[in-house]
C-alpha atoms as a PDB file:
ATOM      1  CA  UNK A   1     -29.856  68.224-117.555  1.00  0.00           C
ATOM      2  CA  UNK A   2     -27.062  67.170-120.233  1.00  0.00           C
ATOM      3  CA  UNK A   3     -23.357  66.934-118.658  1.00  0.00           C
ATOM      4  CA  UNK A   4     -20.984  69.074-119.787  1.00  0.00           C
ATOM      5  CA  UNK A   5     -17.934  67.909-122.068  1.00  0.00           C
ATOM      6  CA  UNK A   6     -14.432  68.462-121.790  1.00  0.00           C
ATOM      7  CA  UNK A   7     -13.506  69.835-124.854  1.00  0.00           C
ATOM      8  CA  UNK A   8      -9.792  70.507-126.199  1.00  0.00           C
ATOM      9  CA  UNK A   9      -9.708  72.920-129.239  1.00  0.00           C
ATOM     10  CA  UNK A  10      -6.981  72.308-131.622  1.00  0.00           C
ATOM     11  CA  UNK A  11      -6.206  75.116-133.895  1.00  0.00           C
ATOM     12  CA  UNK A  12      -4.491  75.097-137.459  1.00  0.00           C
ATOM     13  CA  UNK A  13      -3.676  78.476-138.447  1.00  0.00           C
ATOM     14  CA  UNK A  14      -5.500  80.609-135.848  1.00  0.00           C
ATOM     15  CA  UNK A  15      -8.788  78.735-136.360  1.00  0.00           C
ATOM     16  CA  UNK A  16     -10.112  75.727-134.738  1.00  0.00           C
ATOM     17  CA  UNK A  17      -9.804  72.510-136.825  1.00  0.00           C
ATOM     18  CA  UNK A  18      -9.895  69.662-134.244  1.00  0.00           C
ATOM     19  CA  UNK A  19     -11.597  68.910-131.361  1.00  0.00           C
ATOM     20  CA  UNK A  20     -10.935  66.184-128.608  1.00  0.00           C
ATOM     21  CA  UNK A  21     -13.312  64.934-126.010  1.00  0.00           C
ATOM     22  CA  UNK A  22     -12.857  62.389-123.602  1.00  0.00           C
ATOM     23  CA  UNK A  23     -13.541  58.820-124.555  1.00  0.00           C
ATOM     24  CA  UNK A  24     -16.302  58.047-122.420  1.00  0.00           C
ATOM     25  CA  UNK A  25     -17.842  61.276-123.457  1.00  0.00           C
ATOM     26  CA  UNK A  26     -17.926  60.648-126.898  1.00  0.00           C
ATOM     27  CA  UNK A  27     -19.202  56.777-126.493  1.00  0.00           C
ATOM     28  CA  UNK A  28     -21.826  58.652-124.527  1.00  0.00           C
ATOM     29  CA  UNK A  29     -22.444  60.932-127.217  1.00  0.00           C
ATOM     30  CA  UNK A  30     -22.229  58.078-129.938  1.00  0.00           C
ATOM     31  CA  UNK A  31     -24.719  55.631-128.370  1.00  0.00           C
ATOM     32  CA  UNK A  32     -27.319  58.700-127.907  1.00  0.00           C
ATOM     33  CA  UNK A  33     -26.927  59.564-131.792  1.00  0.00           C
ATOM     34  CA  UNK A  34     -27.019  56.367-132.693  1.00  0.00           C
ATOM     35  CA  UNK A  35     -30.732  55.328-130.579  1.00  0.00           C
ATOM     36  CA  UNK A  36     -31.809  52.155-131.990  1.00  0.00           C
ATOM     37  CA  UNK A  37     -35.751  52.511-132.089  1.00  0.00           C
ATOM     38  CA  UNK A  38     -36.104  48.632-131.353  1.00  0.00           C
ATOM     39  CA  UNK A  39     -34.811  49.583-128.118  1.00  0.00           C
ATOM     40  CA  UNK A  40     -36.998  50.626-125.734  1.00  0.00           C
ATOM     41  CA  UNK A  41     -36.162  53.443-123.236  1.00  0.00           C
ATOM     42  CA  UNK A  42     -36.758  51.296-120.137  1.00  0.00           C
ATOM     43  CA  UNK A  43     -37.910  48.014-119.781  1.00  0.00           C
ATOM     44  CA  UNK A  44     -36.335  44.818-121.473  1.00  0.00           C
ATOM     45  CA  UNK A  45     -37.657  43.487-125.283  1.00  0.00           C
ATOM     46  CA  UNK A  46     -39.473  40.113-125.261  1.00  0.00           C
ATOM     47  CA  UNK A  47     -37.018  38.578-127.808  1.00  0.00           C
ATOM     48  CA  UNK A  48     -33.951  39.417-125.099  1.00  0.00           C
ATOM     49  CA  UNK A  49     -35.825  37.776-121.927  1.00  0.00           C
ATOM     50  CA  UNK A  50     -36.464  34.977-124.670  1.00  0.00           C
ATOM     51  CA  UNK A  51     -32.885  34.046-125.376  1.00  0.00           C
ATOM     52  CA  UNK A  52     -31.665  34.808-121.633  1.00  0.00           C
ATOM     53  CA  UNK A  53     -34.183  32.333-120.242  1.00  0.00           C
ATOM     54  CA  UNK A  54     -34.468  29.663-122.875  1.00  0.00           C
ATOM     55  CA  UNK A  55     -31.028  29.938-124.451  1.00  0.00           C
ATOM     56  CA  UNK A  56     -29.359  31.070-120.890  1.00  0.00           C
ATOM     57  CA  UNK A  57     -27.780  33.908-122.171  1.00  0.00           C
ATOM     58  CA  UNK A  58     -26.554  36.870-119.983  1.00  0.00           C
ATOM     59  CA  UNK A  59     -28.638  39.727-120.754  1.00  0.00           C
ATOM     60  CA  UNK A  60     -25.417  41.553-122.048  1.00  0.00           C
ATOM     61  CA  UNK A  61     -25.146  38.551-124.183  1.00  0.00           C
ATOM     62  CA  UNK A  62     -28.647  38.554-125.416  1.00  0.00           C
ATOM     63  CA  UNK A  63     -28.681  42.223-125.945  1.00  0.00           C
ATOM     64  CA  UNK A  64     -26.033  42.286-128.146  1.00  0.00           C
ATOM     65  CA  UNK A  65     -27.301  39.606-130.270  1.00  0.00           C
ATOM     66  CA  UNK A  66     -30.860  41.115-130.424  1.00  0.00           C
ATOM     67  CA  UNK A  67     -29.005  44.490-131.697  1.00  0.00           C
ATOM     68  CA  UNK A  68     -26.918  42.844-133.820  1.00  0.00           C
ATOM     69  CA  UNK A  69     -23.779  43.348-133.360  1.00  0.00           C
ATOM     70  CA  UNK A  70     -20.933  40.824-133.549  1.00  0.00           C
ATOM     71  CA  UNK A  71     -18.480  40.811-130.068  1.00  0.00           C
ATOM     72  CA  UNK A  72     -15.618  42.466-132.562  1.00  0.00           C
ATOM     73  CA  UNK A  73     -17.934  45.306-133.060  1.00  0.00           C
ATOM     74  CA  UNK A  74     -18.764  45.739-129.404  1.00  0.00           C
ATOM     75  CA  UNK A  75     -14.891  45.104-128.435  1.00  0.00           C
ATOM     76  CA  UNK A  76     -13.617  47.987-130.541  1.00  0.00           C
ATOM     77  CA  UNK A  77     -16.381  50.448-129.150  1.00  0.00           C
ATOM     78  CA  UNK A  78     -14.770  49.640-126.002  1.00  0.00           C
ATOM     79  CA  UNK A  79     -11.159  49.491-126.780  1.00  0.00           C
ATOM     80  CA  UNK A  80     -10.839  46.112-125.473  1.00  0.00           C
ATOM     81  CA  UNK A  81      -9.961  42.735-127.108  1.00  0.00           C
ATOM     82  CA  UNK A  82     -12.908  40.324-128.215  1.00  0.00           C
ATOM     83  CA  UNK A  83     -11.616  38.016-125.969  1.00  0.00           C
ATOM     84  CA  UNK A  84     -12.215  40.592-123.175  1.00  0.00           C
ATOM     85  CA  UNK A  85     -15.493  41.215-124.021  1.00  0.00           C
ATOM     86  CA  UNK A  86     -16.920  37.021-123.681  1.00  0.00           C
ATOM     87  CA  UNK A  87     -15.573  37.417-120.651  1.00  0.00           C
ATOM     88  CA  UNK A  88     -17.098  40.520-119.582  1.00  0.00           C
ATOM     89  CA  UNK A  89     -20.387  38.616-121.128  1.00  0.00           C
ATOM     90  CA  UNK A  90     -19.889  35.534-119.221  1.00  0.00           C
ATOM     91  CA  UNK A  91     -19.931  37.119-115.893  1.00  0.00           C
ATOM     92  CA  UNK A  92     -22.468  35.848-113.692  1.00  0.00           C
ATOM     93  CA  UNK A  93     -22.479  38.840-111.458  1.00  0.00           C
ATOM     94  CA  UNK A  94     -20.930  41.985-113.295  1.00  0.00           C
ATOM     95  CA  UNK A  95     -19.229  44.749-111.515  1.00  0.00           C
ATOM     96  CA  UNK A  96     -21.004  48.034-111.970  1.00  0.00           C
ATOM     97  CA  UNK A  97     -18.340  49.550-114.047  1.00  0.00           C
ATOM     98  CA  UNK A  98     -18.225  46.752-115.936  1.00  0.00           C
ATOM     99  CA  UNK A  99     -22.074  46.877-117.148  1.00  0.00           C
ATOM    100  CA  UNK A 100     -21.863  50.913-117.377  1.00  0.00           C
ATOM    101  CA  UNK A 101     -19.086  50.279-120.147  1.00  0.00           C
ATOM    102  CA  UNK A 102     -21.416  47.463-121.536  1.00  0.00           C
ATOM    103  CA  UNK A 103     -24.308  49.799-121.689  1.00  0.00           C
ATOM    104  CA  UNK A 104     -22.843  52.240-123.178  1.00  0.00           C
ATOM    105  CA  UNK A 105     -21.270  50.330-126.061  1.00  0.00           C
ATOM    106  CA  UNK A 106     -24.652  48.724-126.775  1.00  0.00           C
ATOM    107  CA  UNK A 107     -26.439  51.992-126.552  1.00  0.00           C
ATOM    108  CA  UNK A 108     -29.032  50.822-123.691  1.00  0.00           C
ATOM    109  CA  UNK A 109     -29.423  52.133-120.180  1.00  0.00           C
ATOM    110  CA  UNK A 110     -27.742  50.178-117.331  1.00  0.00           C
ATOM    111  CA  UNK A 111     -30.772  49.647-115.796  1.00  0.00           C
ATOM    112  CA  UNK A 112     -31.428  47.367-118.830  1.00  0.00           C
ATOM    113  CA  UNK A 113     -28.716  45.302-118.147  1.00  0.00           C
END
């Protein structure tokens, strides 16, 4: 069952023109149209485990680098700094929030993370 989205209709002239969701909605939205087939629905790719065991990277590292994305990319899709986002990659434990946001920007379910 999909969640329903808060839309706000803007209208120009009597007819719609705009629409507005919610941020979090349309990240959500964004990282289902966007499915990256090298990512698997569950489960985690050899070539992540690879680099978080023998490079010790944090999986949210690894995963980002296996997608290929730079931290700038992955910082704007959150609306946080790049700065912001090593440290959110650096964490040893991660809050839940904190790896819901990362999941989302990376387009991977939390579980993965």
């Amino acid at each position: 069952m999909t969640t329903p989205i808060n839309v706000q209709t803007i209208l120009q002239n009597g007819k719609p023109a705009f629409v507005v969701i919610p941020y979090a909605d349309y990240m959500r939205v964004m990282a289902a149209s966007q499915k990256n087939p090298w990512v698997p629905d569950d489960g985690i790719p050899h070539e992540v485990m690879r680099m978080t065991i023998g490079n010790r990277m944090t999986l949210a590292r690894a995963w980002r680098e296996y997608l290929g994305l730079t931290q700038e990319s992955v910082a704007r899709r959150l609306g946080i700094s790049q700065s912001a986002l090593a440290q959110m990659e650096s964490a040893k434990k991660p809050r839940k929030a904190t790896l819901e946001k990362l999941a989302l920007a990376l387009g991977i379910r939390v579980e993965q993370l």
